[in-house]
Protein backbone atom coordinates (compact mmCIF):
# COMPACT_ATOMS: atom_id res chain seq x y z
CA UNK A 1 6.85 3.95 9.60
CA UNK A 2 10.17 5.17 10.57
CA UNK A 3 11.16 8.79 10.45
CA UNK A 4 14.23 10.04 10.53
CA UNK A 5 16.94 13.31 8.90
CA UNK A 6 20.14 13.12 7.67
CA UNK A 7 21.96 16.39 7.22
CA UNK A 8 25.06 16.58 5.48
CA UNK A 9 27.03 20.24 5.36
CA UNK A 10 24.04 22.18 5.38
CA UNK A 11 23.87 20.94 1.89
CA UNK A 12 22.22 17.68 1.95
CA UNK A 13 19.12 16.66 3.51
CA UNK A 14 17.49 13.07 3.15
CA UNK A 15 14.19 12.82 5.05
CA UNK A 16 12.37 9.23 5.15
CA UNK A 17 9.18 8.11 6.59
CA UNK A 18 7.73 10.92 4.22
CA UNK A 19 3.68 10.35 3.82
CA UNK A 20 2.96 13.89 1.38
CA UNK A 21 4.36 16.69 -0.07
CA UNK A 22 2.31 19.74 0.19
CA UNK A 23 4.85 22.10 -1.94
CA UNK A 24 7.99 22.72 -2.85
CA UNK A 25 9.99 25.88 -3.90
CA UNK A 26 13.46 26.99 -4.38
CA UNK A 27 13.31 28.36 -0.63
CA UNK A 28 10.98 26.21 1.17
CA UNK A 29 9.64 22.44 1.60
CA UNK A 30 6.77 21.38 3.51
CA UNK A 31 6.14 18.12 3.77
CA UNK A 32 4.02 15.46 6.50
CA UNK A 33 5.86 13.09 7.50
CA UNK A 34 5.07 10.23 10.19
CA UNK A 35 6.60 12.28 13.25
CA UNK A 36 4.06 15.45 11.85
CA UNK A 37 4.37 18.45 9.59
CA UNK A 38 7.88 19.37 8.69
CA UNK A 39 8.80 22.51 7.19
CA UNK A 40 12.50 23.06 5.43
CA UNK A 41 13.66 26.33 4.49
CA UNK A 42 16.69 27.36 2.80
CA UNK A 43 18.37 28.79 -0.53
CA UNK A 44 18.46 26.64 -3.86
CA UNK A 45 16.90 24.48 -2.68
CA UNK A 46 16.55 21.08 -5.58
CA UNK A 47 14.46 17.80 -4.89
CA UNK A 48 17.71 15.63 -6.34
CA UNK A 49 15.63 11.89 -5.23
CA UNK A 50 11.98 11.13 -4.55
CA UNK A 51 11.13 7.55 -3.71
CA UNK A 52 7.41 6.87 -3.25
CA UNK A 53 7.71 3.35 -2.02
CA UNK A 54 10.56 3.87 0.69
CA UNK A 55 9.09 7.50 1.18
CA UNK A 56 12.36 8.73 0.99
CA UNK A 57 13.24 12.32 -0.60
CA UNK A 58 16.85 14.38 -1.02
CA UNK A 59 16.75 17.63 -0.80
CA UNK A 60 20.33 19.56 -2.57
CA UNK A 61 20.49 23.21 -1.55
CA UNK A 62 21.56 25.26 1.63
CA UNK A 63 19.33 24.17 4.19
CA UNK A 64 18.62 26.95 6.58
CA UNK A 65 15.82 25.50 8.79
CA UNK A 66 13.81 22.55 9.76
CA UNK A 67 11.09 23.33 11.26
CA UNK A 68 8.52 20.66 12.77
CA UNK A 69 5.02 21.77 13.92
CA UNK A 70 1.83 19.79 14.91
CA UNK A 71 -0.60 20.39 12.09
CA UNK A 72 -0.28 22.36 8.65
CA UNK A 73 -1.96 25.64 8.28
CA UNK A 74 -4.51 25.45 5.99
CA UNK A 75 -5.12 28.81 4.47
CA UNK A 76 -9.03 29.91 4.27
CA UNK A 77 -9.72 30.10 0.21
CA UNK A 78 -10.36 33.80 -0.97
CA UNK A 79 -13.89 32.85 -1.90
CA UNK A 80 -14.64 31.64 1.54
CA UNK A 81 -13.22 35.34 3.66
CA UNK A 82 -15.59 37.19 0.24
CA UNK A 83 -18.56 35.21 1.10
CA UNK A 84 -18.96 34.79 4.73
């Protein structure tokens, strides 16, 4: 699948080729997409279009950063660091 960002005035960010969506907050987006883990931060940020089939999302807001990075961090649970 194709990847590929479109940035509009800091304001408008359409990402395809978008495979999951670990979270998403007001100030941060982290998503995997087919080039690898992509992180977006910013201010305000709104999910205004989310299209499963073309893997497509929008992202409104002020977009700050995009950050892409080989694998996600996956945070140890609490009950695994209590009971090791």
């Amino acid at each position: 699948m194709e990847h590929n960002i479109t940035l509009k005035d800091r304001s408008n960010l359409i990402v395809s080729g978008v495979e999951h969506i670990y979270s998403f907050s007001d100030k941060k987006v982290e998503v995997k997409t087919s080039a690898g883990q992509m992180v977006i931060e910013g201010e305000n940020l709104d999910m205004s279009k989310l299209s499963i089939d073309e893997k497509v999302i929008n992202i409104d807001g002020t977009i700050n950063a995009i950050i892409y990075s080989k694998e996600r961090k996956t945070q140890e649970s609490f009950f695994k660091k209590v009971f090791k």
